[in-house]
Protein backbone atom coordinates (compact mmCIF):
# COMPACT_ATOMS: atom_id res chain seq x y z
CA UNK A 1 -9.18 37.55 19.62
CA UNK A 2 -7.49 39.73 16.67
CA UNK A 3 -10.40 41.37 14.27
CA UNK A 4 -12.99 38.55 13.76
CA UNK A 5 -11.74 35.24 13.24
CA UNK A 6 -12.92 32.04 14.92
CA UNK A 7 -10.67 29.91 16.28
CA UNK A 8 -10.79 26.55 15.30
CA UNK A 9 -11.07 22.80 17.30
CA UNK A 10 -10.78 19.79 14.98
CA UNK A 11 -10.96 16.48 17.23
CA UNK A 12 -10.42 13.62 14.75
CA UNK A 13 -10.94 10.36 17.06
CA UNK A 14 -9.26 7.34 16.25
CA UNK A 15 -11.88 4.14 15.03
CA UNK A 16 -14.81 5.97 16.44
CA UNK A 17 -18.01 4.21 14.64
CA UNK A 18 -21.01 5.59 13.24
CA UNK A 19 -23.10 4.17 16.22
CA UNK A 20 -21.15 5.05 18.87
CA UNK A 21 -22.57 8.21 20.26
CA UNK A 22 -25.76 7.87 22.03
CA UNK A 23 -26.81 11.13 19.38
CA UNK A 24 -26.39 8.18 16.87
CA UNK A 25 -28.31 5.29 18.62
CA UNK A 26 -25.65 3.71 21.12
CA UNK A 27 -28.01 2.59 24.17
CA UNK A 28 -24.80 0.57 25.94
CA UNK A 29 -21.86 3.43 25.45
CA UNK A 30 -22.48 7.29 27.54
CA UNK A 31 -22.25 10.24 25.45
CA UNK A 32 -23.47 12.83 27.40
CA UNK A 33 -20.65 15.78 26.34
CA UNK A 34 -21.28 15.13 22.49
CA UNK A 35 -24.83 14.06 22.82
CA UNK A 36 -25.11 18.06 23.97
CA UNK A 37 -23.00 19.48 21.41
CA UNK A 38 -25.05 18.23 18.86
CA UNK A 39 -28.21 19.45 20.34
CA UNK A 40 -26.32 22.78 20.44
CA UNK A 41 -24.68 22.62 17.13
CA UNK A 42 -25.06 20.45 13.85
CA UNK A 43 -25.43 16.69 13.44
CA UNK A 44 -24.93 14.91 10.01
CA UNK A 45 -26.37 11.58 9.09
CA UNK A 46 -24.55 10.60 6.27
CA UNK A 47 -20.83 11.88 6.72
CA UNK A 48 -17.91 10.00 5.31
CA UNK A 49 -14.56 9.25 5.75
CA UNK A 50 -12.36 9.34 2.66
CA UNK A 51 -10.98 5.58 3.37
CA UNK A 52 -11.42 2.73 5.74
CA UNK A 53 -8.21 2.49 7.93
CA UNK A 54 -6.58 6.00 9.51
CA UNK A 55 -3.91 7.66 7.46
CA UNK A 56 -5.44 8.26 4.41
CA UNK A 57 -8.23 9.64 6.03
CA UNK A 58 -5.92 11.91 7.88
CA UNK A 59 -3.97 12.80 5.04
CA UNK A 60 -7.22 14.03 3.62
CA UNK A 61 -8.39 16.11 6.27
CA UNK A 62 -5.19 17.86 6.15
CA UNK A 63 -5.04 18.47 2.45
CA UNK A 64 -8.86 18.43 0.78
CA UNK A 65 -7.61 15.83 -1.38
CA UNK A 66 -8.91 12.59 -2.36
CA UNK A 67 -6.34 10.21 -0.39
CA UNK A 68 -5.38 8.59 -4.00
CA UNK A 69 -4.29 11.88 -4.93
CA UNK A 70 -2.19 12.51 -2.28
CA UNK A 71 -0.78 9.02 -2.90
CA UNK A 72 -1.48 7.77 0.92
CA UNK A 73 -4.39 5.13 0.51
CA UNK A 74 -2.97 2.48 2.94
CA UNK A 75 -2.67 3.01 6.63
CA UNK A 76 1.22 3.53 6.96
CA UNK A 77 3.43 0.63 7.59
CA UNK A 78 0.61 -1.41 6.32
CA UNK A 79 1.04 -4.44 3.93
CA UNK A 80 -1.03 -7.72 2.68
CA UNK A 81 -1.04 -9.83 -0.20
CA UNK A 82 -4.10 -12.50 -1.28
CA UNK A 83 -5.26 -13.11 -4.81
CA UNK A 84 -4.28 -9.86 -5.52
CA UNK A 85 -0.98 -8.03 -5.38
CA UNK A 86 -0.60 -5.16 -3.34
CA UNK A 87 0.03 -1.74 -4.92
CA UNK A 88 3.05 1.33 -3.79
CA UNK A 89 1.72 4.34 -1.36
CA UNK A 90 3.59 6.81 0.38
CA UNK A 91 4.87 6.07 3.34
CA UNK A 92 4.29 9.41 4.74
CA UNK A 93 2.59 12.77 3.73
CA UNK A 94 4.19 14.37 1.22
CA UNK A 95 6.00 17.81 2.44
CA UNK A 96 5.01 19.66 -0.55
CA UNK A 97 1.17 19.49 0.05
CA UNK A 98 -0.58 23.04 1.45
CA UNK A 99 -1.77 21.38 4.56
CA UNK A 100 -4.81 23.06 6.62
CA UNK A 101 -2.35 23.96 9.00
CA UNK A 102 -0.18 25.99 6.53
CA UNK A 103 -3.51 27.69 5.16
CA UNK A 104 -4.46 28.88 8.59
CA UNK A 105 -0.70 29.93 9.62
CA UNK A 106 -0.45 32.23 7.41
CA UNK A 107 -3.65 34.04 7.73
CA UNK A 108 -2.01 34.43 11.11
CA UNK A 109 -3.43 31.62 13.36
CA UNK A 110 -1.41 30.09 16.36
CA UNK A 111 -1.44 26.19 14.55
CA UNK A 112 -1.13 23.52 17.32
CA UNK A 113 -1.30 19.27 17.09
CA UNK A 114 -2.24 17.54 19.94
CA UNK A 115 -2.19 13.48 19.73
CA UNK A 116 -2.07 10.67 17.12
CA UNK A 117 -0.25 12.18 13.64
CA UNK A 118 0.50 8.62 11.69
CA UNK A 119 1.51 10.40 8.53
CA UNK A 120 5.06 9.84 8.44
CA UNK A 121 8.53 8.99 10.56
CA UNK A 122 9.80 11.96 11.84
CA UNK A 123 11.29 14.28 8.96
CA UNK A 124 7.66 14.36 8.20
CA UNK A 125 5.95 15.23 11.52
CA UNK A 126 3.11 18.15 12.28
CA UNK A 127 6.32 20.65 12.57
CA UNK A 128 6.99 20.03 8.79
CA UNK A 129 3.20 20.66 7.78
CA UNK A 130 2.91 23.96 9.19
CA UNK A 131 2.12 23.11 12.97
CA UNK A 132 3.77 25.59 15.47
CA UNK A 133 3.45 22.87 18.46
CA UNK A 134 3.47 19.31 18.26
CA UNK A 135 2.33 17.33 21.65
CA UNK A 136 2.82 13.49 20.64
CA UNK A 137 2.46 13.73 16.97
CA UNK A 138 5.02 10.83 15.83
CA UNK A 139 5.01 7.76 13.20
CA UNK A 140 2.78 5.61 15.95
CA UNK A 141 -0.58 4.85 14.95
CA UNK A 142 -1.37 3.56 18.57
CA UNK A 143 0.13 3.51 21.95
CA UNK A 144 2.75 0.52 21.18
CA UNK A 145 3.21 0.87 25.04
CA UNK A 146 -0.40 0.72 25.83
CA UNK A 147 -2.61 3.63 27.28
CA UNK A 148 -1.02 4.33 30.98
CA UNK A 149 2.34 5.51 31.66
CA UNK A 150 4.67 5.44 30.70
CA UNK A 151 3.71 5.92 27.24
CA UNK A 152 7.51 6.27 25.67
CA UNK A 153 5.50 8.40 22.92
CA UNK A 154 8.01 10.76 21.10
CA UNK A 155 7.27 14.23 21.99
CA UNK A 156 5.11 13.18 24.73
CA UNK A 157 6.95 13.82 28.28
CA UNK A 158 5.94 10.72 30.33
CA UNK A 159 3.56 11.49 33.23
CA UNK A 160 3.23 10.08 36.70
CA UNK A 161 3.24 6.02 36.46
CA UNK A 162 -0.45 5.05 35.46
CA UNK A 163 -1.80 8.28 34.16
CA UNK A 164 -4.24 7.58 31.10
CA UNK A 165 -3.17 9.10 27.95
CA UNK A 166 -6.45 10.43 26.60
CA UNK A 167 -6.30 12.66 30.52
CA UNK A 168 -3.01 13.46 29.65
CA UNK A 169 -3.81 14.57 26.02
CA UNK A 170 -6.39 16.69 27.41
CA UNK A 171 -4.37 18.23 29.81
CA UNK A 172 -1.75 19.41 27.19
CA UNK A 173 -4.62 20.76 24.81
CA UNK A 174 -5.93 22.35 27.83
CA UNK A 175 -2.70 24.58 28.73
CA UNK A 176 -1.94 25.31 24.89
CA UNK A 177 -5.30 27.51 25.14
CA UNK A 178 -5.37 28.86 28.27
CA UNK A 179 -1.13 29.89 27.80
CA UNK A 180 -1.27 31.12 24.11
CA UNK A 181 -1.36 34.57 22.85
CA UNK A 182 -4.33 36.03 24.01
CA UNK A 183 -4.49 38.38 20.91
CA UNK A 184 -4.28 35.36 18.35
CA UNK A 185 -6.99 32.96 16.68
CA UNK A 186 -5.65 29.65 16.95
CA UNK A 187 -6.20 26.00 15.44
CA UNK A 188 -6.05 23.27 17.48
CA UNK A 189 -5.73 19.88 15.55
CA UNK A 190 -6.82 17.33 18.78
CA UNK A 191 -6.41 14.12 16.92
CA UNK A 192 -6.50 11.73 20.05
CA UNK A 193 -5.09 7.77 19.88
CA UNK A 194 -8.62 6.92 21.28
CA UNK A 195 -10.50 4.55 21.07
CA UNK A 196 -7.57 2.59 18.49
CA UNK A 197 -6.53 -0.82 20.42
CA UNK A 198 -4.77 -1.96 22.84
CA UNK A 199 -8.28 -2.00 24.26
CA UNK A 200 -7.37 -0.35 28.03
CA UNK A 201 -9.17 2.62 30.23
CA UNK A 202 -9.91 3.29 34.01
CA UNK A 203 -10.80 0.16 35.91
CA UNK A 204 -13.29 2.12 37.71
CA UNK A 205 -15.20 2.82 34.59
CA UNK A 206 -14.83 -0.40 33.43
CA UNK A 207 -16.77 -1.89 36.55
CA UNK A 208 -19.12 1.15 36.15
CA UNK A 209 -20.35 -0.86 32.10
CA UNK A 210 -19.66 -4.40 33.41
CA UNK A 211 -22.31 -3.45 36.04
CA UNK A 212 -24.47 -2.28 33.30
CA UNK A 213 -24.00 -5.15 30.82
CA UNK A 214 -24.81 -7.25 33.39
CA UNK A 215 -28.20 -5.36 34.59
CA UNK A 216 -29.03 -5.36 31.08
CA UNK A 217 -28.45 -9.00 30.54
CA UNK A 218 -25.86 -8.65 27.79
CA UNK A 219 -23.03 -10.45 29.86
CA UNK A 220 -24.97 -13.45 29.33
CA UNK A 221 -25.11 -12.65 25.48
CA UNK A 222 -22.04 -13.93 22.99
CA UNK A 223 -21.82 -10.86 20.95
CA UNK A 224 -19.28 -12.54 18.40
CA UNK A 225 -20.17 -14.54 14.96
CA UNK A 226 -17.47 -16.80 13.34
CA UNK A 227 -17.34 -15.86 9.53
CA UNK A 228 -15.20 -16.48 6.70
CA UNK A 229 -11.30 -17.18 6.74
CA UNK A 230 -9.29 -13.64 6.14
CA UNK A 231 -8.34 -13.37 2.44
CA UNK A 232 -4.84 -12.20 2.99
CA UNK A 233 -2.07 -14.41 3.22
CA UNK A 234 -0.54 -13.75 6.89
CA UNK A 235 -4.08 -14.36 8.75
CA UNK A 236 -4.86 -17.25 6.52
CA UNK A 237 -5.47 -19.73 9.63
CA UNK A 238 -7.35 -17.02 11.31
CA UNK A 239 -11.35 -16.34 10.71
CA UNK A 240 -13.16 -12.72 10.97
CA UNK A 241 -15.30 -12.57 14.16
CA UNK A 242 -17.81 -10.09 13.70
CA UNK A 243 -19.75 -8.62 16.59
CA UNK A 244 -23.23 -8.22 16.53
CA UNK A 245 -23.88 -5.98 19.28
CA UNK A 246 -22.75 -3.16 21.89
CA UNK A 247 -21.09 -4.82 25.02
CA UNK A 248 -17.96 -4.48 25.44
CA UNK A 249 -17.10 -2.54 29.16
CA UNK A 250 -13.52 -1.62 28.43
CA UNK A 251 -14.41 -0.44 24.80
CA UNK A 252 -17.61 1.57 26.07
CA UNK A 253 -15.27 2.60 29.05
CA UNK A 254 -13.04 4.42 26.60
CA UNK A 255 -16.05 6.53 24.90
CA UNK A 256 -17.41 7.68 27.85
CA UNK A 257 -13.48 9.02 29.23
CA UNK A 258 -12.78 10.43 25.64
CA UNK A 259 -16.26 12.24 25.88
CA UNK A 260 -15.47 13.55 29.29
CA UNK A 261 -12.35 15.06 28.06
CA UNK A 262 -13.88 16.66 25.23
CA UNK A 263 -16.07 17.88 28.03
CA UNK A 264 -12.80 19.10 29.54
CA UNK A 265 -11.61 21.15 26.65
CA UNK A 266 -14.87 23.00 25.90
CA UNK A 267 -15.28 23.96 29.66
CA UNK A 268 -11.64 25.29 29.20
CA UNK A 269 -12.92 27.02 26.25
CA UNK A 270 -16.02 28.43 27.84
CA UNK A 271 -13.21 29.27 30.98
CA UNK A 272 -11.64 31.68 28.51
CA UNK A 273 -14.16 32.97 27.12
CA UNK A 274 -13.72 31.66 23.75
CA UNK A 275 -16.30 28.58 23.33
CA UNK A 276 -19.17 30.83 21.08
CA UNK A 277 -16.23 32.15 18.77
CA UNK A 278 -15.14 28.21 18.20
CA UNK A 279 -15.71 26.15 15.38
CA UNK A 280 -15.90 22.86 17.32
CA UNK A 281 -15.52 19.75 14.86
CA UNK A 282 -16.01 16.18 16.05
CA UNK A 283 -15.56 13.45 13.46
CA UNK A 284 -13.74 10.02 12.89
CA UNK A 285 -11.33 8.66 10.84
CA UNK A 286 -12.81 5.38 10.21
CA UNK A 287 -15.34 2.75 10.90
CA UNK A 288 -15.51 0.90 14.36
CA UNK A 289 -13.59 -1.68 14.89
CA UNK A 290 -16.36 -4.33 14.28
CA UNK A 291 -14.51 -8.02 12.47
CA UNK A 292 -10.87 -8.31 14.07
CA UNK A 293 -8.58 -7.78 16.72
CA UNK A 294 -10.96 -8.80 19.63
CA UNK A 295 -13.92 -7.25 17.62
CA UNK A 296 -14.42 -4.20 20.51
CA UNK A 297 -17.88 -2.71 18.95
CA UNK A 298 -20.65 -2.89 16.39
CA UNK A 299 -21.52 -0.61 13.75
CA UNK A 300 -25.05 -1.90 13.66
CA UNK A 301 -27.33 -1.25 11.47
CA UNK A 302 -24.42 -0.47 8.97
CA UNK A 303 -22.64 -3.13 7.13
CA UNK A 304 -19.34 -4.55 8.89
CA UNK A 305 -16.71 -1.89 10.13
CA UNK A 306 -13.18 -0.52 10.19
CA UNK A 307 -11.48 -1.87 6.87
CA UNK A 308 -14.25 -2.62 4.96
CA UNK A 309 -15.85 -1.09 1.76
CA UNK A 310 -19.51 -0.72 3.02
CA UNK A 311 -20.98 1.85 5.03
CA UNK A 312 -19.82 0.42 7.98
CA UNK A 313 -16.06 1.46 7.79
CA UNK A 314 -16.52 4.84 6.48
CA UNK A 315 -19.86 6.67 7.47
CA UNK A 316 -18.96 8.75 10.70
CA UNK A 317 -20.16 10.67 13.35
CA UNK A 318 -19.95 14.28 12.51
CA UNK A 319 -20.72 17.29 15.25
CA UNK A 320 -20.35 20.95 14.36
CA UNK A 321 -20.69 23.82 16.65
CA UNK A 322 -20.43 27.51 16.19
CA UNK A 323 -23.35 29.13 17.42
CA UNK A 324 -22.77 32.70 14.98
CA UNK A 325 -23.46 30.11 11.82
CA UNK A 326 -24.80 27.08 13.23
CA UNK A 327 -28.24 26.84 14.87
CA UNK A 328 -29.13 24.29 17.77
CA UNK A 329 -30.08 20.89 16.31
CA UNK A 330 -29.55 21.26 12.82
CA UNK A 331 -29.25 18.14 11.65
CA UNK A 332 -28.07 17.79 7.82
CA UNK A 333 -28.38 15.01 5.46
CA UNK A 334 -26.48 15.76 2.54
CA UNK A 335 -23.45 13.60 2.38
CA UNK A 336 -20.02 14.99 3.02
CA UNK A 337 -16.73 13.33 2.94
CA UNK A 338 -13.33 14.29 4.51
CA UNK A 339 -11.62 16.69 2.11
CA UNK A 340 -14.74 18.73 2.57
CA UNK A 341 -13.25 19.98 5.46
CA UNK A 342 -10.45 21.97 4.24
CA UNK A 343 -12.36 24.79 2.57
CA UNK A 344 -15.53 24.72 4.64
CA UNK A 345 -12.97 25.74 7.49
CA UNK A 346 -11.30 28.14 5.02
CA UNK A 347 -14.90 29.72 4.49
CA UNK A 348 -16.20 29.61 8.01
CA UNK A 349 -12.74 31.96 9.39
CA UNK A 350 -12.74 33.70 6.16
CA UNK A 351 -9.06 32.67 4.90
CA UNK A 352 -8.46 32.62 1.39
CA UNK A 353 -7.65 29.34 -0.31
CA UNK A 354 -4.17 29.05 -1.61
CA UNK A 355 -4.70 29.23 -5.68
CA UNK A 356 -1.70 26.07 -6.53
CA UNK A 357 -3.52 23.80 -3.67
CA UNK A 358 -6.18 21.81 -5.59
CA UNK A 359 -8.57 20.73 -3.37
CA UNK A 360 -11.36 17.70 -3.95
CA UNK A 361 -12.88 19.08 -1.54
CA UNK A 362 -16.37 21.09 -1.61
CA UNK A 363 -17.62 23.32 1.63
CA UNK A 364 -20.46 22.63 3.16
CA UNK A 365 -20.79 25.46 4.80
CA UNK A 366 -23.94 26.55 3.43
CA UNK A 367 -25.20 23.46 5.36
CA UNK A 368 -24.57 24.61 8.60
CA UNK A 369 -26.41 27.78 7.70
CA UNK A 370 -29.59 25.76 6.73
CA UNK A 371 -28.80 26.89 3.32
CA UNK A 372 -28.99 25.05 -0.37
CA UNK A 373 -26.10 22.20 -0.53
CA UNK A 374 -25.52 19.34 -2.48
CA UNK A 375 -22.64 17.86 -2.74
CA UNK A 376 -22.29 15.62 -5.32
CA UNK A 377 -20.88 12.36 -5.85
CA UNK A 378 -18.61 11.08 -3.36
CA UNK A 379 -15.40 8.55 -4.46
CA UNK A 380 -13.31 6.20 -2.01
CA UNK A 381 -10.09 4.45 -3.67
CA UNK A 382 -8.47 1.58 -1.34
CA UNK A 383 -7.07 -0.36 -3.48
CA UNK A 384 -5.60 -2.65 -0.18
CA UNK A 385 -6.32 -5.65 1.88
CA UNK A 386 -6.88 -4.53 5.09
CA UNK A 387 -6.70 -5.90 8.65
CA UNK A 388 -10.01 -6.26 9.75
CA UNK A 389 -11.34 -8.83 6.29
CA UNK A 390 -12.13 -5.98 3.65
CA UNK A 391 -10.72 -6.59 0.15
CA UNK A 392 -9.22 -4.04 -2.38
CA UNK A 393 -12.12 -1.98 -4.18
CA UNK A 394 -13.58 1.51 -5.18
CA UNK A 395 -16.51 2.77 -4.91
CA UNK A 396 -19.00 6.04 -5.34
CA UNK A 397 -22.14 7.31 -3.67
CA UNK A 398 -24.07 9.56 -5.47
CA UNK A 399 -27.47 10.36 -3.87
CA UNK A 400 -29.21 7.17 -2.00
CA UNK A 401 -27.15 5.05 -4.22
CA UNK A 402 -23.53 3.73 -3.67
CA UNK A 403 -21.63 1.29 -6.16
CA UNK A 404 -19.23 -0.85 -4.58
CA UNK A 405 -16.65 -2.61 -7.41
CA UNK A 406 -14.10 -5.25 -5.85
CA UNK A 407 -10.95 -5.47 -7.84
CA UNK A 408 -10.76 -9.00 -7.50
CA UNK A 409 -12.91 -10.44 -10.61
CA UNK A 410 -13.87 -6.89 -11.15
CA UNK A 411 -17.07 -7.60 -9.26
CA UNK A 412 -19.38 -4.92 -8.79
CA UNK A 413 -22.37 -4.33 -5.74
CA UNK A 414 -25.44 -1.48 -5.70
CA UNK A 415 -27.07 -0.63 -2.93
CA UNK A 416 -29.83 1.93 -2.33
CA UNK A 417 -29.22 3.57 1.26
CA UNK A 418 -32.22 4.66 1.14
CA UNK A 419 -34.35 2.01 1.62
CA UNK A 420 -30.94 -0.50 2.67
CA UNK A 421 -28.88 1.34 5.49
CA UNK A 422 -27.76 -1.94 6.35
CA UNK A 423 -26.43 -2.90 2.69
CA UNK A 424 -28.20 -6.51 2.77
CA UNK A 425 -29.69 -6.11 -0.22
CA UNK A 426 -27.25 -6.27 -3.79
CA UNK A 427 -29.79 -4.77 -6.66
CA UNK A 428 -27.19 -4.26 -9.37
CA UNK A 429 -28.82 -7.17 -11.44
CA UNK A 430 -32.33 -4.83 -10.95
CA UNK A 431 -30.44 -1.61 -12.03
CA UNK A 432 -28.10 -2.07 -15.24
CA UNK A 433 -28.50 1.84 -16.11
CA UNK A 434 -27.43 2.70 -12.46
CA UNK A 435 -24.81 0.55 -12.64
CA UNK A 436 -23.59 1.75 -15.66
CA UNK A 437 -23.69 5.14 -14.62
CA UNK A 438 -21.90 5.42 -11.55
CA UNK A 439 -19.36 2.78 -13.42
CA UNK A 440 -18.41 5.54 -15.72
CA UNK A 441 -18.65 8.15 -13.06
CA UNK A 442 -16.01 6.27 -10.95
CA UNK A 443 -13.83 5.32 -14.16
CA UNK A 444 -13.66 9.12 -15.37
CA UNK A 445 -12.70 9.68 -11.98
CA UNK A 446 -10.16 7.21 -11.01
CA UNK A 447 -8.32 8.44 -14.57
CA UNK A 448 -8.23 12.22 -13.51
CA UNK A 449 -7.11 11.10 -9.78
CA UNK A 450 -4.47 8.34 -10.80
CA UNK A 451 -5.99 5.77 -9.25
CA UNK A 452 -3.18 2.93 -8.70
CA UNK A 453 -5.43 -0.81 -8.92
CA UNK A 454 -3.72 -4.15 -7.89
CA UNK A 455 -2.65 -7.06 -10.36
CA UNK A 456 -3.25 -10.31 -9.82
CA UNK A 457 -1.11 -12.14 -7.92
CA UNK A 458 0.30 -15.25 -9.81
CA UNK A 459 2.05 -17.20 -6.59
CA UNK A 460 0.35 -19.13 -4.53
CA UNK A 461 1.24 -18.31 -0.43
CA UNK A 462 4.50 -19.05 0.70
CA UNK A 463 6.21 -20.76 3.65
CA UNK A 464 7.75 -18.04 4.91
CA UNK A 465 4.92 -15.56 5.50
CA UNK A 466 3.34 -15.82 8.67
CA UNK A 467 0.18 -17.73 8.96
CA UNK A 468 -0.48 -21.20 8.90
CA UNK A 469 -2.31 -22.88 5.34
C-alpha cells in the first residue's frame, strides 16, 4: 500500500432490515460472517438511512447530501398518485455532484463499483461519477431476469447457466483486489442487488431454513396480517399485508449466502494481506421489505418497513471495522444518517474534502474512536407514495424524539424512541413544545434544502390507470 492510506470496502445491501442480522436480534436468519465483524469492529444502534426506498439513499452515500438536495428523493422510475399529487425528481444523479468516488480518485485511490448502481440510464453510470471499473452498475434496480443466469445485466458478462448472482458478484470483487495495483489504496463500492425481490437463492439453502421453520414450529404459523387498502391509485384493489414475524426460507436463504460472500471478500482481503488496513462498512439502503410484494421479512420491534416513514424503513444495520481506529465491540448509539458517510471516510484515509462540495453530512469518526460525538438532528424528505403503503411526509429525529408530519392534512406524529422503539405510542397531544420545536427545526430546514411538497390532487382516479376501484 502507497504511504499510509486505508483502503476502503463500502457494501451497501439492497432492503436489508434493521433486524436482520442475528448481531441485531434475528433468531430465524444466520449471520455468522457479520455477527463477527461486529464483535471485531463497531456496531450502531440507531443508524439511518437518508430515505425509505433505494436511490435516494444511494445518491446520498455518494454525495453527503441530504437526498432533497441532490434532487433524487424517489426511487428512479418510480411514480404514484392518491390524494396527493406527485412531485418532479431527477431521474438520475446529477453529473456535476463531487461523488465519494471522485474525492478518493484523486487523492490517488484505484475507485471500483461492483453491483446494483440505480442512479441513472447509462450516460450516468459509476464511469461518469468517478469509478475506474464498473462490474454491473446499470439503470436496474433488481435483477429484471431474476437471480441465476443468465442475468442479461449490462456490464455483467453472463456466467455458466444457473450461477447465483450475489456468487458471481463476489467473484468479480474478489479478482478486482487480488489483480489491482499492488502499490495503490483502493475503494471498492460493493453495492450488491441482494436481498431486493424477485425473492430466489440456492435450493439447498432453502431446504436447509424450511427444515428449521419447521423444527421451530413457524411453518405452522401465518406470518401475514391483512391491513388497510394501498392509498395510491394503481394498487387501489390491493391491501398491505404486513408480516409479523421471521419465516420466510427463501428470504432468510438469501442473508445467510450474502453473508457468506461477505465472508468471501474479507478472507480475500485477509489473503492479501490487506484486511487490518481496511475500512470495512456494512450498511443498508432501506428498511426490510415488511407490507408488500409477498411481504419477505419483519422489521420487528420497529414500526412497518421498506417505504414507510417510521423507524422501520429507515433505521439500518451499520458494521464498521478497522482495527487501527476501531476497537472490538464498540457499539455506538449516537444516531447517524447516510451522508455521514462521505466525510467520516474522507477523515478516516485522511483525504481532504473538496471546498465547492457541500456536504450535509457530519463524521462520526470520533465515534469509532470512543470519542465525544453528537450528531445532531437528523432530517428525511420523501415527499412520495411509495410501493410498499407509506404516504408522502418529512420528518426529524433529534435525540430520543422523532416528529413524523404527513403531507396529506398536514398531520403531524411524536414519538419518543426511547421509551417507544416500536412507535405505538403518538404523544404529540402530551408534548405541544416538542412539537413545536422540531416543527420549526424541520421548516427552517426544508427552506435551506428546497424541499419540493406535493399538492393536492383535485381528480378523482381514473379508468385508465391500472387498478381496479
Amino acid at each position: 500500500m502507497a504511504g499510509t492510506k486505508p483502503n476502503v470496502l463500502l457494501i451497501l445491501i439492497d432492503d436489508l432490515g434493521w433486524s436482520d442480522l442475528g448481531c441485531y436480534g434475528s433468531s430465524f436468519y444466520e449471520t455468522p460472517v457479520l455477527d463477527r465483524l461486529a464483535a471485531e469492529g463497531a456496531r450502531f444502534t440507531d443508524a439511518y438511512a437518508s430515505a425509505p426506498v433505494c436511490s435516494p439513499t444511494r445518491a446520498s452515500m455518494l454525495t453527503g447530501r441530504y437526498p432533497a438536495r441532490v434532487g433524487v428523493t424517489q426511487y428512479i422510475g418510480g411514480h404514484a398518485v392518491g390524494r396527493l399529487c406527485d412531485v418532479p425528481y431527477f431521474p438520475m444523479l446529477p453529473v456535476q455532484e463531487y461523488s465519494l468516488a471522485r474525492a478518493l480518485r484523486k487523492d490517488g485511490y484505484q475507485t471500483w463499483h461492483v453491483g446494483k448502481w440505480h442512479l441513472g440510464e447509462e450516460p450516468y453510470w459509476p464511469e461518469r461519477h468517478g469509478f475506474m471499473v464498473n462490474v454491473g452498475g446499470c439503470e436496474w434496480g433488481h435483477p429484471l431476469k431474476g437471480y441465476f443466469s443468465p442475468y442479461q445485466i449490462p456490464g455483467l458478462g453472463e456466467g455458466p447457466d444457473g450461477e447465483y448472482l450475489t456468487d458471481r458478484l463476489t467473484d468479480e470483487a474478489i479478482a478486482l483486489i487480488e489483480d489491482g495495483p499492488p502499490d495503490a489504496p483502493f475503494f471498492l463500492n460493493y453495492w450488491p442487488y441482494a436481498v431486493h425481490t424477485p425473492i430466489q437463492a440456492p435450493e439447498a439453502l432453502v431446504d436447509k431454513y424450511r427444515t428449521k421453520a419447521r423444527a421451530l414450529g413457524l411453518d405452522a404459523v401465518d406470518p401475514f396480517v391483512e391491513g388497510e387498502v394501498f392509498p395510491i391509485w394503481q394498487k387501489r384493489d390491493q391491501r398491505v399485508v404486513r408480516r409479523q414475524i421471521q419465516s420466510d426460507p427463501t428470504y432468510a436463504a438469501m442473508v445467510e449466502n450474502l453473508d457468506w460472500n461477505i465472508g468471501r471478500l474479507l478472507s480475500a482481503l485477509e489473503a492479501a494481506g490487506k484486511l487490518d488496513e481496511t475500512v470495512v462498512i456494512v450498511t443498508s439502503d432501506n428498511g426490510g421489505l415488511s407490507s408488500a410484494e409477498g411481504s419477505p421479512t419483519s422489521n420487528a420491534p420497529l414500526a412497518e418497513g421498506k417505504g414507510w416513514m417510521y423507524d422501520g424503513g429507515v433505521r439500518e444495520p451499520l458494521i464498521v471495522r478497522y482495527p487501527p481506529v476501531v476497537a472490538p465491540g464498540t457499539v455506538v448509539r449516537e444516531p447517524v444518517t447516510t451522508p455521514d458517510f462521505y466525510p467520516t471516510i474522507l477523515e478516516l484515509v485522511g483525504a481532504p474534502p473538496e471546498p465547492a462540495q457541500h456536504v450535509d453530512g457530519v463524521s462520526f469518526a470520533a465515534a469509532l474512536g470512543g470519542g465525544e460525538f453528537e450528531r445532531g438532528p437528523i432530517f428525511w424528505h420523501y415527499p412520495h407514495y411509495s410501493n410498499q403503503g407509506g404516504e408522502p411526509g418529512a420528518s426529524v429525529r433529534e435525540g430520543a424524539w422523532k416528529l413524523i408530519r404527513f403531507f396529506d392534512g398536514d398531520r403531524v406524529e411524536l414519538y419518543d424512541l426511547e421509551s417507544d422503539v416500536s412507535e405505538e405510542r403518538d404523544v404529540a397531544a402530551r408534548h405541544p413544545e416538542v412539537v413545536a420545536r422540531l416543527s420549526a427545526l424541520l421548516d427552517a430546514w426544508s427552506v435551506s434544502v428546497g424541499c419540493l411538497v406535493p399538492r393536492e390532487n383535485p381528480y378523482d382516479t381514473f379508468d385508465d390507470v391500472p387498478g381496479k376501484r
